[in-house]
PDB file of N, CA and C in Angstrom:
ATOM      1  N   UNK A   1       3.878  17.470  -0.154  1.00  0.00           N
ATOM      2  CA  UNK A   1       3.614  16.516  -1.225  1.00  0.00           C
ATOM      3  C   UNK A   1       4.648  15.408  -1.181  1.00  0.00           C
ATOM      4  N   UNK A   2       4.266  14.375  -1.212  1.00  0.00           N
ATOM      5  CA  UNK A   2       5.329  12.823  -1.631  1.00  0.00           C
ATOM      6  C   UNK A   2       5.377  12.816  -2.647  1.00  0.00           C
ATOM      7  N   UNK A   3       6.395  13.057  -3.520  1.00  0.00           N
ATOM      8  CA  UNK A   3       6.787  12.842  -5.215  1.00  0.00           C
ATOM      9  C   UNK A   3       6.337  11.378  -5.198  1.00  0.00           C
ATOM     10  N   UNK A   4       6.986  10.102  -5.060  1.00  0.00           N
ATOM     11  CA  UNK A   4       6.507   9.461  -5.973  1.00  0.00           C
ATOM     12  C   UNK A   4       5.244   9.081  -5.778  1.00  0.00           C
ATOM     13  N   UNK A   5       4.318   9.268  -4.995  1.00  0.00           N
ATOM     14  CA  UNK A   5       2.806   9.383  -5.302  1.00  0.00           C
ATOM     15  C   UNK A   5       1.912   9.614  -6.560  1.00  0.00           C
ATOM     16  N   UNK A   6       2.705  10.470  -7.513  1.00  0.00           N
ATOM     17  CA  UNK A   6       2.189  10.644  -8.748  1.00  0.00           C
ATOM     18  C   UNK A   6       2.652   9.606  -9.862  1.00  0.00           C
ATOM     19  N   UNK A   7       3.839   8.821  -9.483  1.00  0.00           N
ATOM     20  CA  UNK A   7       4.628   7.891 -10.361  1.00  0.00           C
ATOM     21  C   UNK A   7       3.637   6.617  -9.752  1.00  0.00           C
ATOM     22  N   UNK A   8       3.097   6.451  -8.975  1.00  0.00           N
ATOM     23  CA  UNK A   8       2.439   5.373  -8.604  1.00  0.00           C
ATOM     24  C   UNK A   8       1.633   5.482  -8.970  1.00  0.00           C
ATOM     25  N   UNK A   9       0.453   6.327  -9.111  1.00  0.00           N
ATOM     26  CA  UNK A   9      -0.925   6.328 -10.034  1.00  0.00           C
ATOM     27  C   UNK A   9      -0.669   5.946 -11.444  1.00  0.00           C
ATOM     28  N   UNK A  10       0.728   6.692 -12.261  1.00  0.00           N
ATOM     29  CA  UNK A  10       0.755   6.380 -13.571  1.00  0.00           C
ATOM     30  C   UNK A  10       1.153   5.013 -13.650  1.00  0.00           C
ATOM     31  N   UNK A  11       2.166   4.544 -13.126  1.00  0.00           N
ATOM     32  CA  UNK A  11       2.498   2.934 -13.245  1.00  0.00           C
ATOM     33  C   UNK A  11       0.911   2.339 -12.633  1.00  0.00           C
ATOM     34  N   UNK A  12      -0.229   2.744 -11.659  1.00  0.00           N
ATOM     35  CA  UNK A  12      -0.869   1.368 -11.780  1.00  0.00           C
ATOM     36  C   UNK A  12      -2.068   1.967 -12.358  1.00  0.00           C
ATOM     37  N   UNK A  13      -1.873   2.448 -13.331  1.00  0.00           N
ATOM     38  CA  UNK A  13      -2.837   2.972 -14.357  1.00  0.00           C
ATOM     39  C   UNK A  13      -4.367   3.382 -13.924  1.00  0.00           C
ATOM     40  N   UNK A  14      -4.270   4.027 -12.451  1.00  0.00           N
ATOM     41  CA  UNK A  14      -5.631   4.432 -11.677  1.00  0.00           C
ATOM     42  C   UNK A  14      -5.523   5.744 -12.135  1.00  0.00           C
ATOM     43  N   UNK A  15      -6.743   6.228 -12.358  1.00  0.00           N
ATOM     44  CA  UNK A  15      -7.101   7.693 -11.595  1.00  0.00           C
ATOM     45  C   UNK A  15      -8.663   8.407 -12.172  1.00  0.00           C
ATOM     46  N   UNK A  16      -9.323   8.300 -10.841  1.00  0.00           N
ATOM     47  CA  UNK A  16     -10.704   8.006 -10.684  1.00  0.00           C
ATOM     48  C   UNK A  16     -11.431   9.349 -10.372  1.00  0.00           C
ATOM     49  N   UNK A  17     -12.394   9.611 -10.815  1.00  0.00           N
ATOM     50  CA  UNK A  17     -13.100  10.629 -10.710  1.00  0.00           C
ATOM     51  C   UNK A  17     -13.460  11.196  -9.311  1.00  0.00           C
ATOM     52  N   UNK A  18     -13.556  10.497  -8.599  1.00  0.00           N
ATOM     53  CA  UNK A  18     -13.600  10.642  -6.510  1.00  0.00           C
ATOM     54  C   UNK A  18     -12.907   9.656  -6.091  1.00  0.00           C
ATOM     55  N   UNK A  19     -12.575  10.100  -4.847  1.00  0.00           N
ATOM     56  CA  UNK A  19     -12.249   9.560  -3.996  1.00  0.00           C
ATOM     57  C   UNK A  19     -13.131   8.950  -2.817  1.00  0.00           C
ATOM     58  N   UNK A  20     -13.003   8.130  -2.099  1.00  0.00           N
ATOM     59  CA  UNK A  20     -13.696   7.185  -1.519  1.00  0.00           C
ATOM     60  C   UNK A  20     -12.825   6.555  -0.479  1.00  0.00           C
ATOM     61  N   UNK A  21     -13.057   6.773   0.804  1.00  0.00           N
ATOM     62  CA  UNK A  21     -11.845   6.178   2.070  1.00  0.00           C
ATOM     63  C   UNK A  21     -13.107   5.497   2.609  1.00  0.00           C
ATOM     64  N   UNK A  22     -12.889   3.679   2.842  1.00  0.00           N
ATOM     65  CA  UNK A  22     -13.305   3.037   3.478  1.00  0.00           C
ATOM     66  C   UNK A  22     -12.385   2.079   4.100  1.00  0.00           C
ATOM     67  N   UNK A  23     -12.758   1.734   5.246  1.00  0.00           N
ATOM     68  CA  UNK A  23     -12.115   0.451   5.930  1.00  0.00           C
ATOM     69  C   UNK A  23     -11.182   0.624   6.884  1.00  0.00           C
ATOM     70  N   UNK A  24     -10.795   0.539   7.775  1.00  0.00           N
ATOM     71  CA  UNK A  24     -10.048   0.844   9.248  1.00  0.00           C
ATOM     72  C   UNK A  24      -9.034   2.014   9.157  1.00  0.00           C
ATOM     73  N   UNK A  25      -8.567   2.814   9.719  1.00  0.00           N
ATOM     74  CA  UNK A  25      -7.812   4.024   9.797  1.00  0.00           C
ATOM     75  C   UNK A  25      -6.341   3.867   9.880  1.00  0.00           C
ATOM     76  N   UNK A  26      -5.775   4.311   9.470  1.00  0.00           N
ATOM     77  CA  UNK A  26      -4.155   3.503   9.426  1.00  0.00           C
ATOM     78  C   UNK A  26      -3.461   4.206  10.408  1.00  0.00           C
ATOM     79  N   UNK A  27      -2.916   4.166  11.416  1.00  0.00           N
ATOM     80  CA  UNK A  27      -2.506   4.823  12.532  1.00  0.00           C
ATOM     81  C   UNK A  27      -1.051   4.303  13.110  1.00  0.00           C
ATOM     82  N   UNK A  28      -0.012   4.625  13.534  1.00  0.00           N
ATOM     83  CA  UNK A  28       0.798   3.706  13.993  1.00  0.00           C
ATOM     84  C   UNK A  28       1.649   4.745  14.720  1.00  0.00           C
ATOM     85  N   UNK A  29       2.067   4.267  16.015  1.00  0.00           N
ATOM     86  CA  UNK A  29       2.834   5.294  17.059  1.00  0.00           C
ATOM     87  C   UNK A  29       4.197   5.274  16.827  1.00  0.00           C
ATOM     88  N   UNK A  30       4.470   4.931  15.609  1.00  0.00           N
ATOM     89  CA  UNK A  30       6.318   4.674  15.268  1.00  0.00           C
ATOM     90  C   UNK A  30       6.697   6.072  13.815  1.00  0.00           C
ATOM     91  N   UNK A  31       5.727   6.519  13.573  1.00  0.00           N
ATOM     92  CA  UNK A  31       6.166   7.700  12.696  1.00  0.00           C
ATOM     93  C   UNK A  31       5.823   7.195  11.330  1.00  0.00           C
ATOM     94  N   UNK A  32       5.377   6.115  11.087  1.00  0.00           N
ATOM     95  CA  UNK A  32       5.124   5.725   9.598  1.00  0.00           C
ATOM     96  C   UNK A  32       4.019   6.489   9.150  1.00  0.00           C
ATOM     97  N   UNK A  33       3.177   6.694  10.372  1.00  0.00           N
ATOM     98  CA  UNK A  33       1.823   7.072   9.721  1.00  0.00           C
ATOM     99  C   UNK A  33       2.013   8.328   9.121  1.00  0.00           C
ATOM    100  N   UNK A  34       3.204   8.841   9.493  1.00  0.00           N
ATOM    101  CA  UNK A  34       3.481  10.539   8.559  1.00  0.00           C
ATOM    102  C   UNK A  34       3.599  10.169   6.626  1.00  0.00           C
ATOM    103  N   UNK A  35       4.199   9.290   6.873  1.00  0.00           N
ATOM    104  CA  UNK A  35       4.370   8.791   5.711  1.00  0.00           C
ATOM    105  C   UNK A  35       3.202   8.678   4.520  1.00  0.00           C
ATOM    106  N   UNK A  36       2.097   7.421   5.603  1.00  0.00           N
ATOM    107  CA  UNK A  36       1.078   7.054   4.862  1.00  0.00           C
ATOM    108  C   UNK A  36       0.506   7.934   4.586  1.00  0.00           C
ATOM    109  N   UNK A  37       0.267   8.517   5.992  1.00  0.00           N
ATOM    110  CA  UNK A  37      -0.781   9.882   5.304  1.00  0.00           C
ATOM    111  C   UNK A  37      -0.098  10.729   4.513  1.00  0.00           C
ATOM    112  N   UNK A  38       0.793  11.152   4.162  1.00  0.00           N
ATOM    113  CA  UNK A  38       1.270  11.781   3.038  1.00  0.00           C
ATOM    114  C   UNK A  38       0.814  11.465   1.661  1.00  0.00           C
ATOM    115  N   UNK A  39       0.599  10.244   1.742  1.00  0.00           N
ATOM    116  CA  UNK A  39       0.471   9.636   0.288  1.00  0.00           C
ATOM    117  C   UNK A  39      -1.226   9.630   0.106  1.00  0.00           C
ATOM    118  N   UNK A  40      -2.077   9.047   1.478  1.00  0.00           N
ATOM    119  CA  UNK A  40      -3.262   8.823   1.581  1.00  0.00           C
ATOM    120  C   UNK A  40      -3.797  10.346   1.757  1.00  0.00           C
ATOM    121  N   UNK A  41      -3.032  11.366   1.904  1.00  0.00           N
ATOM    122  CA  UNK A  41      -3.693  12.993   1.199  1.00  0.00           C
ATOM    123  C   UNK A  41      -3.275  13.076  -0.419  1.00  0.00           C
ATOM    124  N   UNK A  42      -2.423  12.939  -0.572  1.00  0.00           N
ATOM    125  CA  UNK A  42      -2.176  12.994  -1.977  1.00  0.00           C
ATOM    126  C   UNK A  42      -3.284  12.087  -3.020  1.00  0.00           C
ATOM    127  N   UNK A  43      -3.578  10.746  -2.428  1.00  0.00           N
ATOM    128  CA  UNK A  43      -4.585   9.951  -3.460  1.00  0.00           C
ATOM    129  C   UNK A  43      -6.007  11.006  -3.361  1.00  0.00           C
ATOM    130  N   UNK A  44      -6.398  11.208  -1.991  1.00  0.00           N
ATOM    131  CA  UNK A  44      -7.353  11.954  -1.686  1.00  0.00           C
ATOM    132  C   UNK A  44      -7.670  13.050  -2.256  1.00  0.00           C
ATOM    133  N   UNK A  45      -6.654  13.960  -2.004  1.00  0.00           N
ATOM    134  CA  UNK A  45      -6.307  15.374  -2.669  1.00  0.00           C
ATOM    135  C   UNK A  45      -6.662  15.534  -4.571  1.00  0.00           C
ATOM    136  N   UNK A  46      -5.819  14.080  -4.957  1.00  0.00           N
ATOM    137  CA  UNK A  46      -5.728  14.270  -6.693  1.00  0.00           C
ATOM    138  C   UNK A  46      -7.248  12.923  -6.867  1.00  0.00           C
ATOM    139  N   UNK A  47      -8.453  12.950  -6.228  1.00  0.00           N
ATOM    140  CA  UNK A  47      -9.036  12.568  -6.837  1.00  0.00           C
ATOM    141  C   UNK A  47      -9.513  10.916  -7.186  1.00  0.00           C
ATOM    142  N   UNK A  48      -8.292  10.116  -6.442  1.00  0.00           N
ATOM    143  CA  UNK A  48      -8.114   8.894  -6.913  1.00  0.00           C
ATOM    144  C   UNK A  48      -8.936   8.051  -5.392  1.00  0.00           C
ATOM    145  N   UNK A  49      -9.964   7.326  -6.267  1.00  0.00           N
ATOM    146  CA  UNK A  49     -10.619   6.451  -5.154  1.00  0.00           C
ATOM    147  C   UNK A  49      -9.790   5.378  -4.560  1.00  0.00           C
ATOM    148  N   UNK A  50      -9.799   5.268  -3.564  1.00  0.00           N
ATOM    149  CA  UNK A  50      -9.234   3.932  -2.523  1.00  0.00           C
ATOM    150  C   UNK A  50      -9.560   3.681  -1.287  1.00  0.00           C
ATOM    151  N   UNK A  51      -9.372   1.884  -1.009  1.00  0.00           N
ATOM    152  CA  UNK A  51     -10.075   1.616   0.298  1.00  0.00           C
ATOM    153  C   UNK A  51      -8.728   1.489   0.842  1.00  0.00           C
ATOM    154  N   UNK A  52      -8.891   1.681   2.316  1.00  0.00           N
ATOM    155  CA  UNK A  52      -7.672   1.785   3.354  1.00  0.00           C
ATOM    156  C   UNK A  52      -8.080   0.301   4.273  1.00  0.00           C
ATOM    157  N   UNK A  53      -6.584  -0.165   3.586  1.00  0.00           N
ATOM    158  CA  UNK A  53      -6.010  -1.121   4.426  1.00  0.00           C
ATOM    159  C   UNK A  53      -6.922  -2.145   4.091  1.00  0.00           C
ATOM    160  N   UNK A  54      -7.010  -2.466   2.668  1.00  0.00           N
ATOM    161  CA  UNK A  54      -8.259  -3.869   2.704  1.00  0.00           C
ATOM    162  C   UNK A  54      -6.921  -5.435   2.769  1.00  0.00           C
ATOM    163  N   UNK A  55      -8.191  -6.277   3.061  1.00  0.00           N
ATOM    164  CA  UNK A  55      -7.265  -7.981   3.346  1.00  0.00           C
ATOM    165  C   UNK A  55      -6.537  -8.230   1.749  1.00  0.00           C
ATOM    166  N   UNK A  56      -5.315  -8.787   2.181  1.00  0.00           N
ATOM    167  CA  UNK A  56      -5.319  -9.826   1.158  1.00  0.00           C
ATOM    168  C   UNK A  56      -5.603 -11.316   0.990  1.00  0.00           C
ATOM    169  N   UNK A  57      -5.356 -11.825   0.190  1.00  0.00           N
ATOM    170  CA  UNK A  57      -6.122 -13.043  -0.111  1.00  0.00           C
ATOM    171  C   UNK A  57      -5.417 -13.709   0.742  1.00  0.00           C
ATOM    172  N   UNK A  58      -6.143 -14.899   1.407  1.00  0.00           N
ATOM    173  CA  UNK A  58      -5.443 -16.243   1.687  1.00  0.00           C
ATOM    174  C   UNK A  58      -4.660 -16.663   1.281  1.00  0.00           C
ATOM    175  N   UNK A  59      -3.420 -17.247   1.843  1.00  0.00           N
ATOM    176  CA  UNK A  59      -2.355 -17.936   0.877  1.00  0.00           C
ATOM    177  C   UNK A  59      -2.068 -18.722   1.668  1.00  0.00           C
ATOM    178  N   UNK A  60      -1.795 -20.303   1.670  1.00  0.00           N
ATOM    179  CA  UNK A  60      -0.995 -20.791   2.968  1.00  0.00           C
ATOM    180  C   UNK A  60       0.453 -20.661   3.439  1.00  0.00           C
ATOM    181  N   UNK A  61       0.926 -19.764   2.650  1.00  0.00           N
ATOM    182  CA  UNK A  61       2.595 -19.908   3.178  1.00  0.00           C
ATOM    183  C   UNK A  61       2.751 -18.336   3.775  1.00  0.00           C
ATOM    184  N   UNK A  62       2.529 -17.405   2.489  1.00  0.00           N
ATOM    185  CA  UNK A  62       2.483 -16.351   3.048  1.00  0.00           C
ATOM    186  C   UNK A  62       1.392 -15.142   3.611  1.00  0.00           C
ATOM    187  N   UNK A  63      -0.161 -15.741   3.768  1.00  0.00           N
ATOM    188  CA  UNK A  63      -0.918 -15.266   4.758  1.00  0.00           C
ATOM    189  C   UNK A  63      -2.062 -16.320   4.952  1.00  0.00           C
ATOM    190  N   UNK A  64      -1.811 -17.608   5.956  1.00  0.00           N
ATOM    191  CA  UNK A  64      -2.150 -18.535   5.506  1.00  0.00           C
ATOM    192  C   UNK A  64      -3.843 -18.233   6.928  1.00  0.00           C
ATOM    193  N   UNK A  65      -3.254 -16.945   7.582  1.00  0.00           N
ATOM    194  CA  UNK A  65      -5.192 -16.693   8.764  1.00  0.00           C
ATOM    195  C   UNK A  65      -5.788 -15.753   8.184  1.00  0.00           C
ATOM    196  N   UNK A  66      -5.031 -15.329   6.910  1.00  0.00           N
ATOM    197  CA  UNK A  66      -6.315 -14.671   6.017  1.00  0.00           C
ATOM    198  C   UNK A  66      -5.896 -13.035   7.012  1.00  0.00           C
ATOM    199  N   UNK A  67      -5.622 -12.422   7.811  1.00  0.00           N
ATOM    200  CA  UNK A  67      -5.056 -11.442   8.387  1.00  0.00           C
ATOM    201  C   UNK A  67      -4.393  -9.683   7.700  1.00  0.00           C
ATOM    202  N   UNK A  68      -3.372 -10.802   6.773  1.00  0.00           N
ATOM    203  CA  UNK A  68      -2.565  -9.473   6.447  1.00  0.00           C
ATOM    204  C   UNK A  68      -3.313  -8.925   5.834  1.00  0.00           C
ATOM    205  N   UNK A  69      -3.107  -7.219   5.589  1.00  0.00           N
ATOM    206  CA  UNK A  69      -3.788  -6.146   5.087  1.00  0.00           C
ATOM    207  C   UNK A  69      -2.593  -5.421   4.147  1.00  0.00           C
ATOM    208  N   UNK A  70      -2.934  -4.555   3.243  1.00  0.00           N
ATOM    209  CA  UNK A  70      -2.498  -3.674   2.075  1.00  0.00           C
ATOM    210  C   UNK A  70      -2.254  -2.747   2.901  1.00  0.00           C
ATOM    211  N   UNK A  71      -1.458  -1.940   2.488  1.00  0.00           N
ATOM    212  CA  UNK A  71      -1.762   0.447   2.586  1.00  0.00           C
ATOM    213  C   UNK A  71      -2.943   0.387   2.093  1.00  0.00           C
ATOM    214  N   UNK A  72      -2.799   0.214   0.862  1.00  0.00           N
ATOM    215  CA  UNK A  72      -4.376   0.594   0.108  1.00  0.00           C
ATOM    216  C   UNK A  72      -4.610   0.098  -1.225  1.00  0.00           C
ATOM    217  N   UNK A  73      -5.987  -0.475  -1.789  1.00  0.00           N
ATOM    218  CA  UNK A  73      -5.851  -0.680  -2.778  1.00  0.00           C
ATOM    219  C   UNK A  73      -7.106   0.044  -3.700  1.00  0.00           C
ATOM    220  N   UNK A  74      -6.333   0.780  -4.621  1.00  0.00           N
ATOM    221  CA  UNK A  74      -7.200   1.076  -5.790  1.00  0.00           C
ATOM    222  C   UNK A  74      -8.225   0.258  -6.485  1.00  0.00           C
ATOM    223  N   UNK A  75      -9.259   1.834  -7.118  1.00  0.00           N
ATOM    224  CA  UNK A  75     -10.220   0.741  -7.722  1.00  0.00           C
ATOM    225  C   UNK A  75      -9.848  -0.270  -8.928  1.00  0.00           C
ATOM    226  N   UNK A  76      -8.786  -0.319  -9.461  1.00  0.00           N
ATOM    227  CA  UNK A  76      -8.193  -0.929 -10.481  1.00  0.00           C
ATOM    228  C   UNK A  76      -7.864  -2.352 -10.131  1.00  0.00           C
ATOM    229  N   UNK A  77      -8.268  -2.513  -8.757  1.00  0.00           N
ATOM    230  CA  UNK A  77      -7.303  -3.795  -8.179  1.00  0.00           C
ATOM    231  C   UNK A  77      -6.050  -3.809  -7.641  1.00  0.00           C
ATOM    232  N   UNK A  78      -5.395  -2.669  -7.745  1.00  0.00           N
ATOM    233  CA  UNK A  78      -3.757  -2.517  -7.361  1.00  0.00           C
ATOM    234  C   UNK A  78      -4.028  -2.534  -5.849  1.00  0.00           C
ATOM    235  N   UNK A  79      -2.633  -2.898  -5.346  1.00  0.00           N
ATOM    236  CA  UNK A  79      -2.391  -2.928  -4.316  1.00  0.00           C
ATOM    237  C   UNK A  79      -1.304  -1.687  -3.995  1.00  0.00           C
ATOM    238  N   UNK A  80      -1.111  -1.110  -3.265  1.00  0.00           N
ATOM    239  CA  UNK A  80      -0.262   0.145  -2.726  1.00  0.00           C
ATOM    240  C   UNK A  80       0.878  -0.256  -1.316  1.00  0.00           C
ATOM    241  N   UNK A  81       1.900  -0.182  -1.135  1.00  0.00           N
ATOM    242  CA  UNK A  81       2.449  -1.006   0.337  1.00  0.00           C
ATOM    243  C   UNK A  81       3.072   0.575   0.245  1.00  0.00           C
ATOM    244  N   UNK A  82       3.470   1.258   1.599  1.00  0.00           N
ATOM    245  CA  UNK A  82       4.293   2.187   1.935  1.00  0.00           C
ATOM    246  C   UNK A  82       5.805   1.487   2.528  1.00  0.00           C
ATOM    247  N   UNK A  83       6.617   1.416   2.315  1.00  0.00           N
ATOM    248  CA  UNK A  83       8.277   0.537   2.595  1.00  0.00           C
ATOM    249  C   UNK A  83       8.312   1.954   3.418  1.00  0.00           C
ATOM    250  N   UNK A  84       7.742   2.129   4.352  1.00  0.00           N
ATOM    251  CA  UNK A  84       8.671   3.353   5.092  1.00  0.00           C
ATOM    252  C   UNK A  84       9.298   3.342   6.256  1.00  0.00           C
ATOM    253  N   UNK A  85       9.658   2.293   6.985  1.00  0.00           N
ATOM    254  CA  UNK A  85      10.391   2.038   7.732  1.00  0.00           C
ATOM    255  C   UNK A  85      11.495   0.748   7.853  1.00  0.00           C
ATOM    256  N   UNK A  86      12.564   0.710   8.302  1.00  0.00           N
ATOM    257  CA  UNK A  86      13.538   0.019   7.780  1.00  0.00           C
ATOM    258  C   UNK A  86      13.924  -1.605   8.833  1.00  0.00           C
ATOM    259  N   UNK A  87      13.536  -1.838   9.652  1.00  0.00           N
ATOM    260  CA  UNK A  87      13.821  -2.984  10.649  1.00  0.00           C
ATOM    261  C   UNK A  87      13.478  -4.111   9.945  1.00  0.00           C
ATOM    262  N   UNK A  88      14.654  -5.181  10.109  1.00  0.00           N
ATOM    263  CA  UNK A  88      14.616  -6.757   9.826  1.00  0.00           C
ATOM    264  C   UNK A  88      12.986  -6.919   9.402  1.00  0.00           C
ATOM    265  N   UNK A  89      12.349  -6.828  10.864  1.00  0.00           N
ATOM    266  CA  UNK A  89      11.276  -7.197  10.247  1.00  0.00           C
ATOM    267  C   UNK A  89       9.670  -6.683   9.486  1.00  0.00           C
ATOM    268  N   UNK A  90      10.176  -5.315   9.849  1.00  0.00           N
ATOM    269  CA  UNK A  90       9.402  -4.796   8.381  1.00  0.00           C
ATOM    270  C   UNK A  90       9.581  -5.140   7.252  1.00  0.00           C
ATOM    271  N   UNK A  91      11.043  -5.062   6.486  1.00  0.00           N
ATOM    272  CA  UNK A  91      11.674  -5.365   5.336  1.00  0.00           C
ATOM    273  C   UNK A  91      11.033  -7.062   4.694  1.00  0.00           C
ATOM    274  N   UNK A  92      11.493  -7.966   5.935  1.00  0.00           N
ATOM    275  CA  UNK A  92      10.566  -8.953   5.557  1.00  0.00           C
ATOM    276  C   UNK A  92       9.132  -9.155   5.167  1.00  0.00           C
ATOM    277  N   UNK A  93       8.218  -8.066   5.942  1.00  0.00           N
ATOM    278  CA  UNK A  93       6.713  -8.305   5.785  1.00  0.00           C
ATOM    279  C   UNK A  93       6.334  -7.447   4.411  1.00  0.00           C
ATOM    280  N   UNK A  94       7.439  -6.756   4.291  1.00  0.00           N
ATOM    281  CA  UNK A  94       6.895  -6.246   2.474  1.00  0.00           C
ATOM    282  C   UNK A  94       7.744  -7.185   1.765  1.00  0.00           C
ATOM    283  N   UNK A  95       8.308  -7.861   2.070  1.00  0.00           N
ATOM    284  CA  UNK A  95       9.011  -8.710   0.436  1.00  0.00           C
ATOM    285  C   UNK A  95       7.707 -10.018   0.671  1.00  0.00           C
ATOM    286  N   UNK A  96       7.248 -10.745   1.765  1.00  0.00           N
ATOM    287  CA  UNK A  96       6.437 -11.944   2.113  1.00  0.00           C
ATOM    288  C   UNK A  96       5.175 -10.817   0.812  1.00  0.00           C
ATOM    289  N   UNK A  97       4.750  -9.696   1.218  1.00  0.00           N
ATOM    290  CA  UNK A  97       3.335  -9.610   0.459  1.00  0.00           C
ATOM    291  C   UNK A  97       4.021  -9.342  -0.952  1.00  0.00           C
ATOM    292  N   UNK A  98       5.204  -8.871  -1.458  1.00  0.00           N
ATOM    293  CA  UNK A  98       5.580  -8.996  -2.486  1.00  0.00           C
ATOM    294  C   UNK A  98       5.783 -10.446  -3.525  1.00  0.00           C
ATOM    295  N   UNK A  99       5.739 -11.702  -2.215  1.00  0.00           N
ATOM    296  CA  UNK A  99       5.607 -13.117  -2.725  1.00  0.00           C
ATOM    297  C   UNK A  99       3.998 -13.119  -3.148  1.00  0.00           C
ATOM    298  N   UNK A 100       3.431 -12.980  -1.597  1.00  0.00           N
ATOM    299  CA  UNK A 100       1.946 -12.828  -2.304  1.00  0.00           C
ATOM    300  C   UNK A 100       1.054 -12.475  -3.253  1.00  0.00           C
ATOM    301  N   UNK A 101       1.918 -11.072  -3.387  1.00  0.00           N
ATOM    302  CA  UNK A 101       1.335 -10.144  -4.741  1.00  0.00           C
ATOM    303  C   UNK A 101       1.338 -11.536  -6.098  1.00  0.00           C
ATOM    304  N   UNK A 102       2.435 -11.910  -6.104  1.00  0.00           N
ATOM    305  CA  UNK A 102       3.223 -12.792  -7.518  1.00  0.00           C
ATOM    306  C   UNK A 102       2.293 -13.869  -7.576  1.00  0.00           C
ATOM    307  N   UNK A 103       2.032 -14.603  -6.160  1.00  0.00           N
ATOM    308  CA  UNK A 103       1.703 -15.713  -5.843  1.00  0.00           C
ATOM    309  C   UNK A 103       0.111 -15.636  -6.667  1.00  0.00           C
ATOM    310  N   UNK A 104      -0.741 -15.117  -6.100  1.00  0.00           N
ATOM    311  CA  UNK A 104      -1.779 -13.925  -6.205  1.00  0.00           C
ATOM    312  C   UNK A 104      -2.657 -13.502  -7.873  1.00  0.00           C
ATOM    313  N   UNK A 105      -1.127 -13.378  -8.236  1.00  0.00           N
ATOM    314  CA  UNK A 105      -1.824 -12.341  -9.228  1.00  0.00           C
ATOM    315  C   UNK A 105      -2.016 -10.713  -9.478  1.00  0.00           C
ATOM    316  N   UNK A 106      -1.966 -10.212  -7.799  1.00  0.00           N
ATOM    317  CA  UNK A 106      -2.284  -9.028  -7.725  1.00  0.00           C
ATOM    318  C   UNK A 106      -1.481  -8.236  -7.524  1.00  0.00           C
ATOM    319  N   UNK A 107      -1.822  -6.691  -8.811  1.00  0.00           N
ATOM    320  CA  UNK A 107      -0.794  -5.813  -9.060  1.00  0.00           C
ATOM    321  C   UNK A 107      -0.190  -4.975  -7.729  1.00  0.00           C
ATOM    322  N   UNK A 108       0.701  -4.910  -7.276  1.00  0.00           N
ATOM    323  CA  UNK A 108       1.287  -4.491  -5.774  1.00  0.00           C
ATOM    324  C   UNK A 108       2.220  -3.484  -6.705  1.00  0.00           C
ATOM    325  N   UNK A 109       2.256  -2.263  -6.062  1.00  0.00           N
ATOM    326  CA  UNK A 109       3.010  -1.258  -6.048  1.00  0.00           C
ATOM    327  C   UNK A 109       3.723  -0.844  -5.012  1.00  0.00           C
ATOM    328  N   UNK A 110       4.672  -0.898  -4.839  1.00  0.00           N
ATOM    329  CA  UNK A 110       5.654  -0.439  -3.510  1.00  0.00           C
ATOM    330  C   UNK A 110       6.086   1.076  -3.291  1.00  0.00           C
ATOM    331  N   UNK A 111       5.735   1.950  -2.303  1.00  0.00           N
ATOM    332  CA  UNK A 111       6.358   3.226  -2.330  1.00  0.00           C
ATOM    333  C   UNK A 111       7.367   3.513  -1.858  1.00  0.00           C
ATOM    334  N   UNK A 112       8.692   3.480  -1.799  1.00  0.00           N
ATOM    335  CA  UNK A 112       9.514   3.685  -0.995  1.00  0.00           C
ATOM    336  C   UNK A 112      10.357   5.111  -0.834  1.00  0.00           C
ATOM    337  N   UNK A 113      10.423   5.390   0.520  1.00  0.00           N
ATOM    338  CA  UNK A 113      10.898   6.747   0.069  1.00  0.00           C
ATOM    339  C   UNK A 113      12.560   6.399   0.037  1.00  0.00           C
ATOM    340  N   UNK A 114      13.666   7.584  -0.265  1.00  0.00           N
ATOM    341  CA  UNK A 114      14.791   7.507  -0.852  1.00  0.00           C
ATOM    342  C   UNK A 114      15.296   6.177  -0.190  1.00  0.00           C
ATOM    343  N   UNK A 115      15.743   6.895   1.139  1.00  0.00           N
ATOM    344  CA  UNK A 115      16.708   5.676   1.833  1.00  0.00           C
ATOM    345  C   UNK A 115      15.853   4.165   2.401  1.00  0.00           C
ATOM    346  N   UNK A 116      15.060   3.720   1.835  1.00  0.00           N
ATOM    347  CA  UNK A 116      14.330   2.379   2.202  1.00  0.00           C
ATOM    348  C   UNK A 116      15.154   1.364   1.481  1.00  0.00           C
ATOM    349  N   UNK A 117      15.296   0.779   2.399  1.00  0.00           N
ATOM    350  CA  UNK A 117      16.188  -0.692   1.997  1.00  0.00           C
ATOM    351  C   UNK A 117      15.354  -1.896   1.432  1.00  0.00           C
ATOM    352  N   UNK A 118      13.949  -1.445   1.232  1.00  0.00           N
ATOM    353  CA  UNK A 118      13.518  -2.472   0.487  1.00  0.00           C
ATOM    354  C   UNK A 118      13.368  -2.452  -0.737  1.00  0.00           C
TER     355      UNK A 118
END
């Protein structure tokens, strides 16, 4: 189980009668995906619907080819990011969708586990 997985449903005020996995498979050969999927069994597991890895909006500064993608976003509209790995430029690509989120409008929740520097 990922503890704060359950602090993230209550802060983005989801939790849905099924669950529902649509949209590309989140996979990555650097060890994050232990992570995600930790969390993406846990939404699964407790019930809570979400699509994997949907777009975010256009922005011109910070996703100006329409490209970047979420972890996941609930049916509530929230957005979900996993901070689980620590390099220059990871750290940057979650604070840029953290501009976006603001920029946006849209509720972004960050998971980070203990030692994440973001």
């Amino acid at each position: 189980m990922f503890p704060p997985a359950g602090a993230v449903v209550i802060k983005s005020g989801q939790y849905a009668d099924h669950a529902s996995r649509a949209g590309p498979p989140f996979r990555r050969a650097d060890g994050a995906h232990r992570v995600t999927g930790s969390v993406d069994d846990w939404l699964t597991r407790h019930n809570i619907a979400h699509q994997i890895q949907p777009l975010w909006p256009k922005h011109p500064r910070f996703n100006p080819h329409g490209r970047r993608r979420a972890d996941w976003q609930l049916t509530n509209g929230t957005y979900l990011e996993c901070a689980s790995l620590s390099s220059d430029d990871y750290v940057a690509k979650i604070r840029a969708k953290q501009h976006l989120a603001r920029e946006t409008g849209i509720r972004l929740v960050v998971i980070r586990p203990p030692d994440s520097p973001t």
